[in-house]
Protein backbone atom coordinates (compact mmCIF):
# COMPACT_ATOMS: atom_id res chain seq x y z
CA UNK A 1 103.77 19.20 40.59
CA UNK A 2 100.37 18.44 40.62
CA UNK A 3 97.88 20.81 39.00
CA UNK A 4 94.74 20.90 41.69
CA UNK A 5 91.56 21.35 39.92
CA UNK A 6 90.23 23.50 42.13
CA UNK A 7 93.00 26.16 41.43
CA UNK A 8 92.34 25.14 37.35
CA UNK A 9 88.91 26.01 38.30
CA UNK A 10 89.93 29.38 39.10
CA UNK A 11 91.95 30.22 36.25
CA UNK A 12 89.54 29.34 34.19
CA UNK A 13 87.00 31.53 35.92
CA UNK A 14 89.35 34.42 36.28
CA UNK A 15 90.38 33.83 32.41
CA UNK A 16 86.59 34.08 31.53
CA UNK A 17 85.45 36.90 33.91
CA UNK A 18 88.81 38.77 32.09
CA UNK A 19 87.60 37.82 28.71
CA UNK A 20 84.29 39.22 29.80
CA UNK A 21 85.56 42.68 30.52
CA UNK A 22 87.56 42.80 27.53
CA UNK A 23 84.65 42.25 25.44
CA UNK A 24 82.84 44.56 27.63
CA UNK A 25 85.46 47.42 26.91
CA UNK A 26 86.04 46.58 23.39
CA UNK A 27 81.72 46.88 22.84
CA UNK A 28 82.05 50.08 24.96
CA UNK A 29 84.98 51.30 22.92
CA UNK A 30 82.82 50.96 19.57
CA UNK A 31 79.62 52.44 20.87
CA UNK A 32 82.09 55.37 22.26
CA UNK A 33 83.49 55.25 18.93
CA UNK A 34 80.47 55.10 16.33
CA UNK A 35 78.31 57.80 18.87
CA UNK A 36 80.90 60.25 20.20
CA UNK A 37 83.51 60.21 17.02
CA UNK A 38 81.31 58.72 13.75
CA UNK A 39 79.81 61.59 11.81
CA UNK A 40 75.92 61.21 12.45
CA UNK A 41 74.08 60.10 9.19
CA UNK A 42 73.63 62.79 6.75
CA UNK A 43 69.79 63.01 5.92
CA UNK A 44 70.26 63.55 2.27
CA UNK A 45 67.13 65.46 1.01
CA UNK A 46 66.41 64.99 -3.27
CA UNK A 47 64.77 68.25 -4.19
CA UNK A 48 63.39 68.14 -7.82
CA UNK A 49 63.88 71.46 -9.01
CA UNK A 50 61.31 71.87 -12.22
CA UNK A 51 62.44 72.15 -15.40
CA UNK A 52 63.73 75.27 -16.63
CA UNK A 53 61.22 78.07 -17.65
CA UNK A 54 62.03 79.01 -21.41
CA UNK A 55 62.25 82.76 -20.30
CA UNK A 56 62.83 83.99 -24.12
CA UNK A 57 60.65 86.68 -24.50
CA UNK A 58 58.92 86.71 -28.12
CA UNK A 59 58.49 90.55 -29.07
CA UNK A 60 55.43 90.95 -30.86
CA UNK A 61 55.92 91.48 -34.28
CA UNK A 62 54.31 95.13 -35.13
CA UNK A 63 54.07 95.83 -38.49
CA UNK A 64 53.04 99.82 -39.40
CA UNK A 65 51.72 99.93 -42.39
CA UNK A 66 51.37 103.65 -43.46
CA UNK A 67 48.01 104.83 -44.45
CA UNK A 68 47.38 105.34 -48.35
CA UNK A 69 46.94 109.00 -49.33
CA UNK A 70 45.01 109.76 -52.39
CA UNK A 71 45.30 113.04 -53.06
CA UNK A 72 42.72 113.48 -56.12
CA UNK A 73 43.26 117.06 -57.46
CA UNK A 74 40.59 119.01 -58.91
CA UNK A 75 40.35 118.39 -62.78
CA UNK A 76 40.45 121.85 -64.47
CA UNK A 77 39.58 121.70 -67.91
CA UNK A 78 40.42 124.39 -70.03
CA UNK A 79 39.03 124.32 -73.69
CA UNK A 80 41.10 126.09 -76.21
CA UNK A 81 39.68 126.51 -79.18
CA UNK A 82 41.97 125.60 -82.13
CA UNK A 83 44.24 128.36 -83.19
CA UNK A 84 44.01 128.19 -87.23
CA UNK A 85 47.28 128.52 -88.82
CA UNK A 86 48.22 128.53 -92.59
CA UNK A 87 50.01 126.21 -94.55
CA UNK A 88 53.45 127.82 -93.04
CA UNK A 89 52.34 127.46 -89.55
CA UNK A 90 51.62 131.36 -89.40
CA UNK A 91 48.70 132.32 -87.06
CA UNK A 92 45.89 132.61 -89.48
CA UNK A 93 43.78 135.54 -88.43
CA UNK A 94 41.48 135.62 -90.70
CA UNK A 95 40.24 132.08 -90.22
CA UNK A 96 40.27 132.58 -86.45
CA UNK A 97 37.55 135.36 -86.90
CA UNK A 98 35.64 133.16 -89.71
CA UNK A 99 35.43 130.67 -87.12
CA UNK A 100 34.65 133.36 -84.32
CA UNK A 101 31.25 134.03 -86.62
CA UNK A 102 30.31 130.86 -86.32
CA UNK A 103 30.96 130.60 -83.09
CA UNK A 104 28.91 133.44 -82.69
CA UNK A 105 25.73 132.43 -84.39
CA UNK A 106 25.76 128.54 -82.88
CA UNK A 107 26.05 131.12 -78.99
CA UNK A 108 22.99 132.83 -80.14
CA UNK A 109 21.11 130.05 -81.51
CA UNK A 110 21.74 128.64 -77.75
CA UNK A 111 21.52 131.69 -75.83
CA UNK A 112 24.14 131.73 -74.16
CA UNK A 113 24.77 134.85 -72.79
CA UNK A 114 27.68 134.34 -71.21
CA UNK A 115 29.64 133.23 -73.77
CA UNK A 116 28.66 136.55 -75.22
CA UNK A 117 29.38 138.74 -73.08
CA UNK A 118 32.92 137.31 -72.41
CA UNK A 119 33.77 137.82 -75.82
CA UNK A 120 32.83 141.57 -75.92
CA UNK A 121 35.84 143.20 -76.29
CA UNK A 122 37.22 144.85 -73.53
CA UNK A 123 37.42 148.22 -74.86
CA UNK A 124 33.02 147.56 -75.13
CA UNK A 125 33.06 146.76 -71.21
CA UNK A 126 35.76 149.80 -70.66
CA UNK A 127 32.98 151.96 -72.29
CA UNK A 128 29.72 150.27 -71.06
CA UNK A 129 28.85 149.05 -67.34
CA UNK A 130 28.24 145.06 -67.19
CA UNK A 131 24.91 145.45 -66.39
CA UNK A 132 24.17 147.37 -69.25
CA UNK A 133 25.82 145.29 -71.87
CA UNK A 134 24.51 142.62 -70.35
CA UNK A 135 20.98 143.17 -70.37
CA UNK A 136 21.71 144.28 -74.50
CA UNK A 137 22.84 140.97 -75.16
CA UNK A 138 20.11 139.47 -73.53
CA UNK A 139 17.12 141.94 -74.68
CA UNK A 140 19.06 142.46 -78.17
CA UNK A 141 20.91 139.94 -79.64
CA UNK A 142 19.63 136.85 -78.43
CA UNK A 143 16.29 137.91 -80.18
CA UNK A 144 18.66 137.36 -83.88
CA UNK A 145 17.82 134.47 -86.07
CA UNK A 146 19.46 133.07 -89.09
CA UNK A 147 23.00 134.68 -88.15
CA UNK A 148 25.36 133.90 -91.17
CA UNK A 149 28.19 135.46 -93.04
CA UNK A 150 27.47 136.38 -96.25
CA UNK A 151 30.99 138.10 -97.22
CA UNK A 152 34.79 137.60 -96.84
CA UNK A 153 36.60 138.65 -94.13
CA UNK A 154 38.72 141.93 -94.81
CA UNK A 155 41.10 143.79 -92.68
CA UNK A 156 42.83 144.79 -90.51
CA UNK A 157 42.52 148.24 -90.08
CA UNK A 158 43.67 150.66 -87.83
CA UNK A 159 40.46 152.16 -85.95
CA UNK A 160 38.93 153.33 -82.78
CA UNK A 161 36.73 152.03 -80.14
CA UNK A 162 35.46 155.61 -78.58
CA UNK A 163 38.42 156.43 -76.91
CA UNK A 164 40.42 153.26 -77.62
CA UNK A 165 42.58 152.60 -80.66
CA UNK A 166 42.16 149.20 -81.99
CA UNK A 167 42.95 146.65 -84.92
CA UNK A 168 39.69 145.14 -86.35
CA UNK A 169 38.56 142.81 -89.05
CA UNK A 170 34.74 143.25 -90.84
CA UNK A 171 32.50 140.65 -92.10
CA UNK A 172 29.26 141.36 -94.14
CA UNK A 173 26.55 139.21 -92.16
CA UNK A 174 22.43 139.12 -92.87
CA UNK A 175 20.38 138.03 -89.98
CA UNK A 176 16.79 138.56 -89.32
CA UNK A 177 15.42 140.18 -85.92
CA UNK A 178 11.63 140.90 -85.07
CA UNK A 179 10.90 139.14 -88.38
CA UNK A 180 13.40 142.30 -90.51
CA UNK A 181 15.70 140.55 -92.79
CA UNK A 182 19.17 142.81 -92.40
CA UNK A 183 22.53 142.99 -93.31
CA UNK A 184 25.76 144.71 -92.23
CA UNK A 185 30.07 145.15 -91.52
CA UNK A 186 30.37 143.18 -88.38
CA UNK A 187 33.46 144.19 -86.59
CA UNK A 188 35.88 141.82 -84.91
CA UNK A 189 39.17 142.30 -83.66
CA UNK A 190 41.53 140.07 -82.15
CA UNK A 191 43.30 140.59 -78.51
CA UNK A 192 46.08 138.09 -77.78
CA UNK A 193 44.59 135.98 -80.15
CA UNK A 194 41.56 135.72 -79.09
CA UNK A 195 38.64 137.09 -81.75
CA UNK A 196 36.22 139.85 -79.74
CA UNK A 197 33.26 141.16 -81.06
CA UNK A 198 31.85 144.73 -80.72
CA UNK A 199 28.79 146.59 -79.90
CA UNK A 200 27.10 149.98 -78.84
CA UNK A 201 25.55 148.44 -75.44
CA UNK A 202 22.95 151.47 -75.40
């Protein structure tokens, strides 16, 4: 049989036109595919966070340093004369009242009056107001010169102050006052041994 090429003509054409649509789907098929199926492209966004703020906190360092307190106390000097003793260590009275009269002439040589009149004894202020011994001392005594002992120290004896019994030591002493040269028993006696003098305050 012979092939007419007018009918291979047609084959051919239908063949192609076929071939056509076939491509035609398949295109359609992979458009339907990608657009309807494929996952659409993720737009992937970078974000830079910034570094990470050192959030240590750093306490302040407090240091309390306490306050320096000087407590200065008062400095109370007491002078205590030197108690004389003898060779034995026994209280030596009758060198505590020899030094007492020099004590005694070195206060009136100064005039001080207060030293005085503390060491009245206190059966002297017991007898005699303040003021009146006082103003003795000052209108009296402190008008002595040349105070010395001239004798040993003798004693004790048991006397009396007016109305008060008391222990006393005497000392022959010259002095001079208003220009008179004089001499005379001093009395002394000692209270808790401390030496006291004596006097009529009148």
């Amino acid at each position: 049989m012979t092939n007419s090429p007018i009918s291979l003509t047609r084959n051919q054409t239908a063949a192609l036109a076929l071939g056509t649509v076939v491509v035609a789907l398949v295109v359609v098929w992979l458009v339907l595919s990608i657009g309807g199926n494929g996952t659409p492209p993720t737009s992937t966004t970078t974000t830079s966070e910034p570094p990470p703020t050192d959030t240590t906190t750093t306490a302040l360092e407090t240091t309390t340093t306490p306050l320096e307190t000087t407590t200065t106390a008062l400095e109370t000097t007491t002078t205590t004369e030197p108690s004389p003793t003898t060779s034995g260590g026994v209280f030596d009275e009758v060198g505590a009242v020899d030094a007492f009269v020099e004590d005694f002439a070195e206060a009136i040589d100064a005039g001080d009056s207060s030293f005085l009149f503390e060491r009245l004894h206190p059966a002297v202020k017991a007898t005699y107001e303040d003021d009146i011994c006082r103003a003795y001392i000052d209108d009296r005594v402190l008008l002595i010169d040349d105070y010395l002992q001239v004798g040993p120290v003798i004693g004790p004896f048991d006397s009396e102050f007016g109305e008060f019994p008391i222990t006393s030591y005497e000392v022959r002493v010259s002095f001079e006052i208003d220009g008179d040269p004089t001499e005379e028993q001093a009395v002394f006696s000692l209270t808790e041994g401390v030496v006291r003098w004596f006097a009529e305050c009148s």
